[in-house]
Protein backbone atom coordinates (compact mmCIF):
# COMPACT_ATOMS: atom_id res chain seq x y z
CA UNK A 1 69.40 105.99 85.90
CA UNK A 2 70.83 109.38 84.18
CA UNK A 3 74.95 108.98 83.92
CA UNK A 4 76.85 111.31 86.35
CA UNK A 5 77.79 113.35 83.76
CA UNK A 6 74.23 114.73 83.08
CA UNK A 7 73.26 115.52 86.43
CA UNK A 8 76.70 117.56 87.46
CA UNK A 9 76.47 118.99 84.01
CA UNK A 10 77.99 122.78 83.32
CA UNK A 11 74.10 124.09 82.02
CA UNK A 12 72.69 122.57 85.25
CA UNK A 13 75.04 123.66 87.77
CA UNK A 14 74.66 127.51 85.90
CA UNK A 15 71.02 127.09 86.35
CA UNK A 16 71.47 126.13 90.09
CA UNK A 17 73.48 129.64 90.46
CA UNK A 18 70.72 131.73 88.12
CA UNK A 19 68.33 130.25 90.39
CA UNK A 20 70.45 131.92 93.25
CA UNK A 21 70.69 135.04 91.66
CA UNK A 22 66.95 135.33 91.27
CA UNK A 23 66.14 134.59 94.87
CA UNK A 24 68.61 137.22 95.92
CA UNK A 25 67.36 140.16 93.10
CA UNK A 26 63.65 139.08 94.24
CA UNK A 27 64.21 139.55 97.84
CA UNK A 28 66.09 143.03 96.88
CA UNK A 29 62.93 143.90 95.13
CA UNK A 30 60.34 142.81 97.08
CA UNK A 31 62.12 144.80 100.05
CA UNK A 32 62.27 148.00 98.12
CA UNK A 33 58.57 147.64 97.14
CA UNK A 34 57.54 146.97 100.54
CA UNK A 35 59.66 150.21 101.83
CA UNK A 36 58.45 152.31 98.59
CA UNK A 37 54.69 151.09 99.93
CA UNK A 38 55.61 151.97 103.47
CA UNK A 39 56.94 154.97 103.56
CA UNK A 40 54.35 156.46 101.34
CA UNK A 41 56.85 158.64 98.97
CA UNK A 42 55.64 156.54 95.90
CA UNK A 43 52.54 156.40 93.98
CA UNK A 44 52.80 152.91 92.25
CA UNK A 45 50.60 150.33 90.97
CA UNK A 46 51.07 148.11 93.89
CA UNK A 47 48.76 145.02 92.96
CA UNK A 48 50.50 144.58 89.39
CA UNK A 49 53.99 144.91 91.20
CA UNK A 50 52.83 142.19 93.55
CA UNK A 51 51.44 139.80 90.97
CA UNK A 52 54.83 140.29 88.80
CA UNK A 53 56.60 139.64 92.09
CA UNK A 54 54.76 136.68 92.46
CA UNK A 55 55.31 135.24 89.26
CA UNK A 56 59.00 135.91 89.87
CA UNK A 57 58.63 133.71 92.77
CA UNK A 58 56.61 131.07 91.32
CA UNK A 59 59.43 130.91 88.43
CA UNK A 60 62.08 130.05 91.29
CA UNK A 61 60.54 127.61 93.34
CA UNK A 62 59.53 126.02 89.39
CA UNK A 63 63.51 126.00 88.53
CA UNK A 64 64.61 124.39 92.18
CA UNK A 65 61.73 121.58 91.69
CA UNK A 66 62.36 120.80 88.27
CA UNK A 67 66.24 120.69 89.13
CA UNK A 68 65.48 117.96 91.76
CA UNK A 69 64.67 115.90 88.93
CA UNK A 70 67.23 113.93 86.65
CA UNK A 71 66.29 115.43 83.55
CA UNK A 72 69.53 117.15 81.49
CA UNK A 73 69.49 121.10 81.06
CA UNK A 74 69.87 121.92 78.17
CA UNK A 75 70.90 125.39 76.48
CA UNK A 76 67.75 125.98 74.94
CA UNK A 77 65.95 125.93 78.07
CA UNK A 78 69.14 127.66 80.09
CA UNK A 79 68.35 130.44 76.89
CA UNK A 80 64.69 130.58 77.83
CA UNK A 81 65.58 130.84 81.65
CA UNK A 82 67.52 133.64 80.99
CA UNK A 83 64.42 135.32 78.55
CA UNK A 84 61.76 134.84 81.21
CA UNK A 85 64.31 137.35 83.85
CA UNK A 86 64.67 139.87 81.05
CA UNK A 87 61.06 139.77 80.39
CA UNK A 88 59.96 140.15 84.16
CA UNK A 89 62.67 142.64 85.04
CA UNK A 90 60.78 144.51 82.03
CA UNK A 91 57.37 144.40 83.48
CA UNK A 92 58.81 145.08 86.77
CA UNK A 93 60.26 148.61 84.87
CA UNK A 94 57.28 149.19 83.30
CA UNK A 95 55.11 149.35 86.21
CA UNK A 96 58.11 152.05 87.98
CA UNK A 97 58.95 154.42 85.34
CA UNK A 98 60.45 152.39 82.36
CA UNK A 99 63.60 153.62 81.14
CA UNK A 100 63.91 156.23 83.93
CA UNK A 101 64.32 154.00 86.67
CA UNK A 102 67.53 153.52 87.46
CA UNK A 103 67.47 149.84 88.20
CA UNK A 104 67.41 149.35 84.35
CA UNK A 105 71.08 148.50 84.23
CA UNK A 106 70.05 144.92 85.37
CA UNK A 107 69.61 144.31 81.92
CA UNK A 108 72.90 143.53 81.86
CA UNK A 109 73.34 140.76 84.42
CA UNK A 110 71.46 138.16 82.35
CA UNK A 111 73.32 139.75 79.12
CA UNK A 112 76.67 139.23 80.48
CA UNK A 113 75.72 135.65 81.94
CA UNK A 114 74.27 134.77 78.63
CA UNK A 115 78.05 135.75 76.87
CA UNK A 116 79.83 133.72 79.61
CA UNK A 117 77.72 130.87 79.46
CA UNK A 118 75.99 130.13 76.05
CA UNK A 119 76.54 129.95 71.81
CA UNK A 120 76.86 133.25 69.94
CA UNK A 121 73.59 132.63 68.63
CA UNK A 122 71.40 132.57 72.24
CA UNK A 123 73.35 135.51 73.72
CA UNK A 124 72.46 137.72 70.22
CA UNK A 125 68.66 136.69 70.82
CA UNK A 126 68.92 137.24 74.60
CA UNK A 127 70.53 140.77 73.31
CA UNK A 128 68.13 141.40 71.04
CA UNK A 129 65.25 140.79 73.39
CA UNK A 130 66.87 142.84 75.87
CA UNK A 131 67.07 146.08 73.33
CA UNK A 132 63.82 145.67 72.61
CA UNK A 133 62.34 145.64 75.89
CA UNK A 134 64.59 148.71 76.73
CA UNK A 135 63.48 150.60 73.24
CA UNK A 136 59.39 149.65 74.18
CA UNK A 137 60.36 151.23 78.17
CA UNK A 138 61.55 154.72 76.32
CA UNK A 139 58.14 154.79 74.69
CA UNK A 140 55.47 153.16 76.78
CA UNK A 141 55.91 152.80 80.59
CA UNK A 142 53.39 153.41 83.54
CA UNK A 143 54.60 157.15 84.55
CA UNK A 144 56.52 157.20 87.78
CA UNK A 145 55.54 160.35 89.74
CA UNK A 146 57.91 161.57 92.69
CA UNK A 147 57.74 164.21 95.06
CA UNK A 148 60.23 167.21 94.06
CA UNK A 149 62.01 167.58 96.99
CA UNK A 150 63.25 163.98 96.90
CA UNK A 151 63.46 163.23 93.57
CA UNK A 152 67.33 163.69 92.35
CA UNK A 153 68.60 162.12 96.15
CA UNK A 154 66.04 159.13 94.99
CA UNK A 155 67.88 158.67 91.74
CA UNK A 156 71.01 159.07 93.08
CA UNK A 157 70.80 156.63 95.39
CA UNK A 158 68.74 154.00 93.31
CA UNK A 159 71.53 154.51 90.75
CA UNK A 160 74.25 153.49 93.42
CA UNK A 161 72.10 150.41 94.69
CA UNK A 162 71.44 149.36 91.01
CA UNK A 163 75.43 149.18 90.22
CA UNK A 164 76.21 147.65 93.27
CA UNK A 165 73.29 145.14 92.60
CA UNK A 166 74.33 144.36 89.25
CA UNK A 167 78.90 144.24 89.82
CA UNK A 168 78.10 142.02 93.03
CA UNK A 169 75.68 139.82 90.90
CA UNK A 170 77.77 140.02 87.78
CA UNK A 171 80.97 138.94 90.00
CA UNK A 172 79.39 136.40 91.49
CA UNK A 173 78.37 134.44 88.37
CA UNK A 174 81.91 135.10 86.60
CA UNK A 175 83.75 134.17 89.45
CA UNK A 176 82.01 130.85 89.85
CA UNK A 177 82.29 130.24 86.23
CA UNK A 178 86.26 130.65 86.64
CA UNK A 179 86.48 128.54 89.09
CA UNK A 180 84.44 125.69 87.69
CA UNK A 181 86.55 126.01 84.30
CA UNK A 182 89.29 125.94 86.23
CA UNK A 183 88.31 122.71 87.92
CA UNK A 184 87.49 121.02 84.60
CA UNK A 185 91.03 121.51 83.33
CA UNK A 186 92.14 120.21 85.97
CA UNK A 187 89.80 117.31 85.68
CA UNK A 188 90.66 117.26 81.55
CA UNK A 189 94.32 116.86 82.46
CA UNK A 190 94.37 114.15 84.73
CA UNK A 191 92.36 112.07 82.60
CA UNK A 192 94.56 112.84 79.95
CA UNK A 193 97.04 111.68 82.51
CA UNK A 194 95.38 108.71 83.07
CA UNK A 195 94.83 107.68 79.76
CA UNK A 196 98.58 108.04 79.16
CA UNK A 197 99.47 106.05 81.83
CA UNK A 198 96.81 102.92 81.00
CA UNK A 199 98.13 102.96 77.38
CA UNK A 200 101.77 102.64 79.14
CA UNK A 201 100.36 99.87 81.64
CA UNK A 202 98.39 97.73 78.34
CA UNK A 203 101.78 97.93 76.63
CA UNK A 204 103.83 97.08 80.01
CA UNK A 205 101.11 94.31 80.51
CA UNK A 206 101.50 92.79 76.74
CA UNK A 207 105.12 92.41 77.02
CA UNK A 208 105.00 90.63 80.27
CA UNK A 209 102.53 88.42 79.60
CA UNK A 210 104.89 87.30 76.78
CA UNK A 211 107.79 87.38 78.57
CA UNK A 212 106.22 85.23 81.17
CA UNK A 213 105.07 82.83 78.32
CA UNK A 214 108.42 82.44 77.27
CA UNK A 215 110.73 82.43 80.82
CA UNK A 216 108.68 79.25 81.93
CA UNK A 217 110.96 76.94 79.49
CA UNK A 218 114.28 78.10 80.37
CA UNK A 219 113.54 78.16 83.86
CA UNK A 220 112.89 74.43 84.20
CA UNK A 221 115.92 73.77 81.98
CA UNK A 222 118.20 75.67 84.51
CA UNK A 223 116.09 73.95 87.14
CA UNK A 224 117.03 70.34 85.99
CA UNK A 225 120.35 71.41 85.49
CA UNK A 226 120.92 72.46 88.67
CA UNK A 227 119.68 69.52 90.37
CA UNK A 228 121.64 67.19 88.27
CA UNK A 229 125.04 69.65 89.17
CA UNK A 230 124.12 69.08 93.12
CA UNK A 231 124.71 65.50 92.42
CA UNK A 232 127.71 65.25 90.60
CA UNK A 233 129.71 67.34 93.01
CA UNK A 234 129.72 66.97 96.52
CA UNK A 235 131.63 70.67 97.34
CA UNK A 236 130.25 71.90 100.25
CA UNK A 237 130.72 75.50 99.50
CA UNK A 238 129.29 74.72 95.34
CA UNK A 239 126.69 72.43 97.32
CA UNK A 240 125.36 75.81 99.01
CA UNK A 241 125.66 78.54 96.19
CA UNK A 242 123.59 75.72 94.09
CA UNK A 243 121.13 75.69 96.95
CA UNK A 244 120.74 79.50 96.77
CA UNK A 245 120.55 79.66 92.66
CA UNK A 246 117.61 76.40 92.70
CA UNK A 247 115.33 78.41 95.82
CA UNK A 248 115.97 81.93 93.43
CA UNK A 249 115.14 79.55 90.26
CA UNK A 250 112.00 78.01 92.23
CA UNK A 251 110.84 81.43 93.27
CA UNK A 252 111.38 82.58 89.73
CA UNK A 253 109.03 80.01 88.70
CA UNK A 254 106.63 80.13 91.59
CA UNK A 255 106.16 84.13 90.73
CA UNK A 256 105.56 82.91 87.08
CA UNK A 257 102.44 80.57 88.26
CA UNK A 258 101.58 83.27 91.02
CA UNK A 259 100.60 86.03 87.92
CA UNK A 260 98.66 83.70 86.15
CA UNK A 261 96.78 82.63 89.46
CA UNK A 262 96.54 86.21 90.18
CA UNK A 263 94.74 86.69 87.34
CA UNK A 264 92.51 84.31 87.25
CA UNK A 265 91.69 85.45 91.27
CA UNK A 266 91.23 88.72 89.83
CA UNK A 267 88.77 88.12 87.10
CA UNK A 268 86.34 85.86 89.76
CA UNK A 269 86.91 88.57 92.31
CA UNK A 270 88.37 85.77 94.81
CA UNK A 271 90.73 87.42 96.33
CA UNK A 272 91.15 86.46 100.40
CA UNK A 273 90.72 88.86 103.08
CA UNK A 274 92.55 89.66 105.93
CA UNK A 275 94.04 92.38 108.41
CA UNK A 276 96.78 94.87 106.89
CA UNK A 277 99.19 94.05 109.94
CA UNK A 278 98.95 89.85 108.28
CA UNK A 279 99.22 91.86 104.72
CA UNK A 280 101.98 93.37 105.36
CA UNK A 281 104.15 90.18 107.14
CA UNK A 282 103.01 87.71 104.71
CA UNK A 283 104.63 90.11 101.97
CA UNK A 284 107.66 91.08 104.15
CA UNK A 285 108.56 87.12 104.88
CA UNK A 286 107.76 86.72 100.89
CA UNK A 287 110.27 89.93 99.81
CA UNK A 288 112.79 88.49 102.59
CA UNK A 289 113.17 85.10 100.61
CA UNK A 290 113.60 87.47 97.32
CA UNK A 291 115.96 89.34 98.99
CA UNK A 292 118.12 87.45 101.50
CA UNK A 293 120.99 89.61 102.16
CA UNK A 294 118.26 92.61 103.03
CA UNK A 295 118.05 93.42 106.50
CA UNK A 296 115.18 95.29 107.89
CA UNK A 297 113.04 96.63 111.42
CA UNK A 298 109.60 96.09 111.25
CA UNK A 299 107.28 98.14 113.61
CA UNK A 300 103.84 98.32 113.88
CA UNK A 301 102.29 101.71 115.32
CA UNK A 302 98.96 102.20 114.76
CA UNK A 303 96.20 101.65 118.00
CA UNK A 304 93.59 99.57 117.93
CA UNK A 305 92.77 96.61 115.73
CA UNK A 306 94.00 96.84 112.34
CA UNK A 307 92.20 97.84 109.43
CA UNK A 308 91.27 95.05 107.34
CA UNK A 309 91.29 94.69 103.60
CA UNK A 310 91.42 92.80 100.36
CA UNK A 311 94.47 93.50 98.79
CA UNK A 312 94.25 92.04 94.97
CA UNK A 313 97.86 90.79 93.43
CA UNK A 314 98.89 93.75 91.85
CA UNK A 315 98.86 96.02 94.92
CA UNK A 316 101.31 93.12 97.17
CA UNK A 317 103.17 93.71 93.64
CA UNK A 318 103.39 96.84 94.11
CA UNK A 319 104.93 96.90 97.89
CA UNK A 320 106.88 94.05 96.44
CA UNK A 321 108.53 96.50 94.10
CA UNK A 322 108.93 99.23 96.95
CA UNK A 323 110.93 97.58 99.06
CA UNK A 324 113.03 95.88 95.99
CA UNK A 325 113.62 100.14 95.33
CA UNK A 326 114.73 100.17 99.07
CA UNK A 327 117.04 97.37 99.62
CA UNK A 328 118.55 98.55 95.76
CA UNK A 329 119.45 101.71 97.08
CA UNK A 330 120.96 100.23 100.58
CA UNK A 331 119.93 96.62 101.86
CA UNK A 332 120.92 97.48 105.47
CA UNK A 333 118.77 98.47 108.37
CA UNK A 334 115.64 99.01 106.54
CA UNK A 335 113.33 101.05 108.70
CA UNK A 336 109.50 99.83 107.59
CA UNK A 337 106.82 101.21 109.83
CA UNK A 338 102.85 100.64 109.68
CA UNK A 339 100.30 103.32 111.17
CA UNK A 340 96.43 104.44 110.76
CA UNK A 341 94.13 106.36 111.68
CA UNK A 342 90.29 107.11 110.86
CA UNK A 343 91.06 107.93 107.25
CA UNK A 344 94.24 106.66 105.89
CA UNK A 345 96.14 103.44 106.41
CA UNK A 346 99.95 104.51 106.51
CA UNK A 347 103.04 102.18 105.57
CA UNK A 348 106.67 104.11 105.46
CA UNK A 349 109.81 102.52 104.04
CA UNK A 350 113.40 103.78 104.68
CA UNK A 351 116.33 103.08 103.59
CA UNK A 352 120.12 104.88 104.78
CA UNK A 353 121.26 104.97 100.82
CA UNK A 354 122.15 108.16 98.90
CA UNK A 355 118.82 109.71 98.69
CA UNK A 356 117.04 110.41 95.62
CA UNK A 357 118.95 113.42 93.47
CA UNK A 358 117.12 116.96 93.34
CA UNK A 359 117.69 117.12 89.46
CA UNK A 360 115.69 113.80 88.26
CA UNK A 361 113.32 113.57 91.37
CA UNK A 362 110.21 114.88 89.20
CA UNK A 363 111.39 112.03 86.87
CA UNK A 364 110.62 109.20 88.81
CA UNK A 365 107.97 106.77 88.41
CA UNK A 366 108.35 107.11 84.85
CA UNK A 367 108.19 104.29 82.98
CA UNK A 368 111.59 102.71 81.36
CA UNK A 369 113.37 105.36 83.89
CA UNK A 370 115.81 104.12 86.36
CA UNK A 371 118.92 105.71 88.23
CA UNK A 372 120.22 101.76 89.45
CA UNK A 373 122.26 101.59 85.80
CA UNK A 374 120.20 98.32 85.80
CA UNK A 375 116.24 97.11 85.10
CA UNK A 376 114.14 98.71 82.86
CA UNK A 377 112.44 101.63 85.57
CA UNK A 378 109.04 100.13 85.71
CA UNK A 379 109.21 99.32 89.31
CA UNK A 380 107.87 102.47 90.85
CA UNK A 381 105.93 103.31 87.37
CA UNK A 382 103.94 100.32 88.19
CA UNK A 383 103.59 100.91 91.91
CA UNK A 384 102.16 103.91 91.60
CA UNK A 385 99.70 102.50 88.77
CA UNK A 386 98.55 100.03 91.47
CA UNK A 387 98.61 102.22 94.42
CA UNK A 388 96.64 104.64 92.44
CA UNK A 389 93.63 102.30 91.48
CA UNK A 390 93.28 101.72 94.99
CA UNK A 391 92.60 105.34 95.48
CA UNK A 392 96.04 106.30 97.33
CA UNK A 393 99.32 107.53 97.20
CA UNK A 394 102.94 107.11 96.86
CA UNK A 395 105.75 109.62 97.79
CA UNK A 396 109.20 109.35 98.01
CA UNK A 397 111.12 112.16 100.25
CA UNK A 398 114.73 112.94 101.00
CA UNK A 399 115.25 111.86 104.54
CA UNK A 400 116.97 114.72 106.61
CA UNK A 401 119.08 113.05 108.62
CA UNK A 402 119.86 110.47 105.02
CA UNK A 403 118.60 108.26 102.55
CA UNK A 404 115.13 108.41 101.24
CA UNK A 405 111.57 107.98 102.79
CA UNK A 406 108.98 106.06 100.97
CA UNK A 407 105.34 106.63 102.49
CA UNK A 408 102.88 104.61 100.97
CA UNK A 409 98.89 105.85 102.37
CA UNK A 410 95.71 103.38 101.38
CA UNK A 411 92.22 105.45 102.50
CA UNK A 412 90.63 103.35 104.89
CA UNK A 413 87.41 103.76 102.90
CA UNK A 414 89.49 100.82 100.99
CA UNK A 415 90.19 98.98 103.83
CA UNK A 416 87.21 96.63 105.99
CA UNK A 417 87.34 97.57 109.68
C-alpha cells in the first residue's frame, strides 16, 4: 500500500481540479456547438467537431479512472495533461475559424495553471506549444463563414463569454491553489511545532529517567531514618508529622516504581480498561493522598453511561499535574466537574486563586516556565504533550467571577463506549 503522502499529493489533487475544469469547458463547448448546429447561423464541420469533442470526453473519464488508482502523479504526466488541452482546444479552433475565433484566449488557462503549478522548464514547453499552435491557427484554419448581419454582435458576444470563461476558470484554479498552500504551511508549522516539542519531551524524558535512577537511594535512606526516629521518641505531635513525612516518602517511592511499571505497561500495550467516571476517582483519591490539605467538589454531569477508555500512565500524569497547578494556585474549594457528549469527553478544573496574568498567559505550557517562584514549569508543558497524543486539548481561562478554569476535552473517538 502507497504512503498517504502519495495519494493526497499536490500534482494529484491539481489533476483532480484540471479534470474539473475540463468537464466544465467541455460541457460549455459542447452546448455552444449544439446551439451553433441548432439554430442554423453556422456552417461548420460538425462530424470533426463531434469526434474532437469526443476525444475531449474520452480524455476525462481516462484522467478520473486512472486517478482512482494509487499510482503517484507525477509532473511529467501533470505537463502532458496540460499539452493534450492545448492541443485539443487547437483542433477545436481549427475546425471554427482559427485565430479569429474569439474563444482563443483559452490558451491561457492551461498557460497560467502551468506557471502556478509546475518547474520553469514545463511551463516554457507548455508556452512554447501554445505559440505554436496559435502561429499554425493565423496560417491554416478551416474558414469560418458567418452571415453579415450577425457577424460583429457574434464576436462581440463570443469575446465576452470567452473572458468570462477563462477569469472564472483562471480564478478558480488560483484560488484553490492559495488555499491549499495555505493549508500546507499551516501543516509545515505544526510539525515544526511538533518536532520542537518531542526534542523538548526526549530531553525532559532523559533527565528523569536519571533522576529517578538516582532518588531511589536517598529515599530509602530517609525512609529507614524515619522509622528508626518514630521509635526513639514517643512525642505525640513528632509521632504524627513523622507519620505524614514516611506516607509522602512512601508515595515518593511508590511513584518511582509506578514510572518504571508504566513503562513497561506501555511497551506490551497492557494497560487496563475502564469507565472515565472510575478514571477520574481512582486519580482524584490518588492526587488527594499527594495533596492532603487540598480540598475539592467533585461532580459528575454527563447522561448516560460513561464513556470508557484506556488511559496509558502518562495521560493520569498528566491530570495528576493539573490539579497539582490547581491546588498550587489555591488548595480550597476546588470545583472539578466531568461531562460528555457524542464527540468529546469534558473534565473542568477550578480553582478561586489569582487567575492566570494577561501578560505571560501565551507563555504557559512552556517548558522550564513557571509563575509559582518554585519547580522547574514542566507541569503543564508535559500535560499538554500527553493530552495532545491523545488527540485533545487543554485550555486554561480566566474565570469571570475569579481564579482560573482549566478544561481538559478527550474526543470520544479515544474513548470505548
Amino acid at each position: 500500500m502507497l504512503a498517504p503522502v502519495q495519494l493526497l499529493s499536490a500534482s494529484r489533487q491539481n489533476l483532480w481540479r484540471l479534470t474539473l475544469i475540463r468537464i466544465l469547458v467541455l460541457a460549455a463547448q459542447a452546448g455552444s456547438v449544439g446551439l451553433a448546429y441548432k439554430s442554423g447561423l453556422l456552417p461548420l464541420p460538425w462530424t470533426e467537431l463531434s469526434l474532437t469533442l469526443a476525444v475531449s470526453l474520452v480524455l476525462c473519464l481516462g484522467t478520473a479512472l486512472r486517478l482512482r488508482g494509487p499510482w503517484p502523479v507525477t509532473e511529467q504526466e501533470y505537463a502532458v495533461q496540460l499539452g493534450f488541452d492545448l492541443i485539443i482546444h487547437s483542433v477545436l479552433l481549427y475546425y471554427a475559424g482559427g485565430s479569429a475565433n474569439p474563444f482563443v484566449s483559452y490558451y491561457l488557462v492551461p498557460l497560467t495553471i502551468a506557471a502556478a503549478t509546475l518547474p520553469w522548464l514545463f511551463t516554457i514547453t507548455l508556452s512554447g506549444l501554445a505559440l505554436a499552435g496559435y502561429t499554425l491557427l493565423l496560417v491554416w484554419s478551416h474558414p469560418l463563414e458567418l452571415p453579415p448581419g450577425p457577424r460583429e454582435s457574434l464576436l462581440i458576444y463570443g469575446m465576452w463569454l470567452s473572458f468570462a470563461l477563462a477569469a472564472a476558470l483562471i480564478t478558480f484554479f488560483v484560488a484553490k491553489m492559495a488555499e491549499e498552500l495555505r493549508d500546507q504551511d499551516e501543516l509545515r508549522a505544526e510539525r515544526r511545532e511538533e518536532g520542537l516539542r518531542d526534542q523538548q519531551l526526549l530531553a525532559v524524558a532523559t533527565q528523569a529517567a536519571g533522576a529517578a535512577h538516582e532518588l531511589g537511594t536517598p529515599l530509602a535512606t530517609m525512609s529507614v531514618l524515619i522509622k528508626e526516629l518514630r521509635r526513639e521518641h514517643q512525642d505525640p505531635l513528632l509521632q504524627e508529622d513523622l507519620a505524614v513525612l514516611q506516607e509522602q516518602v512512601k508515595l515518593c517511592k511508590e511513584t518511582l516504581q509506578q514510572l518504571v511499571r508504566a513503562a513497561e505497561a506501555d511497551r506490551r500495550q497492557a494497560v487496563v480498561e475502564q469507565s472515565s467516571v472510575e478514571w477520574l476517582e481512582t486519580t482524584l483519591n490518588r492526587w488527594h493522598l499527594m495533596r492532603p490539605e487540598a480540598s475539592y467538589r467533585y461532580q459528575c454531569l454527563g447522561r448516560g453511561a460513561p464513556p470508557r477508555m484506556m488511559p496509558p500512565a502518562d495521560l493520569t500524569q498528566a491530570l495528576l499535574n493539573l490539579l497539582n497547578n490547581a491546588a498550587d494556585a489555591c488548595p480550597d474549594k476546588l470545583d472539578i466537574r466531568l461531562d460528555w457528549d457524542h464527540q468529546w469527553l469534558r473534565l473542568s478544573i477550578r480553582d478561586f486563586g489569582a487567575g492566570v496574568p494577561l501578560a505571560i498567559a501565551e507563555q504557559l505550557g512552556r517548558p522550564f516556565f513557571t509563575t509559582k517562584g518554585k519547580g522547574f514549569g514542566l507541569g503543564l508543558f508535559l500535560s499538554q504533550a500527553s493530552v495532545t497524543r491523545a488527540g485533545g486539548t487543554v485550555k486554561l481561562y480566566n474565570h469571570e467571577e475569579g481564579g482560573t478554569l482549566t478544561e481538559l476535552k478527550l474526543p470520544r473517538a479515544y474513548s470505548r463506549t
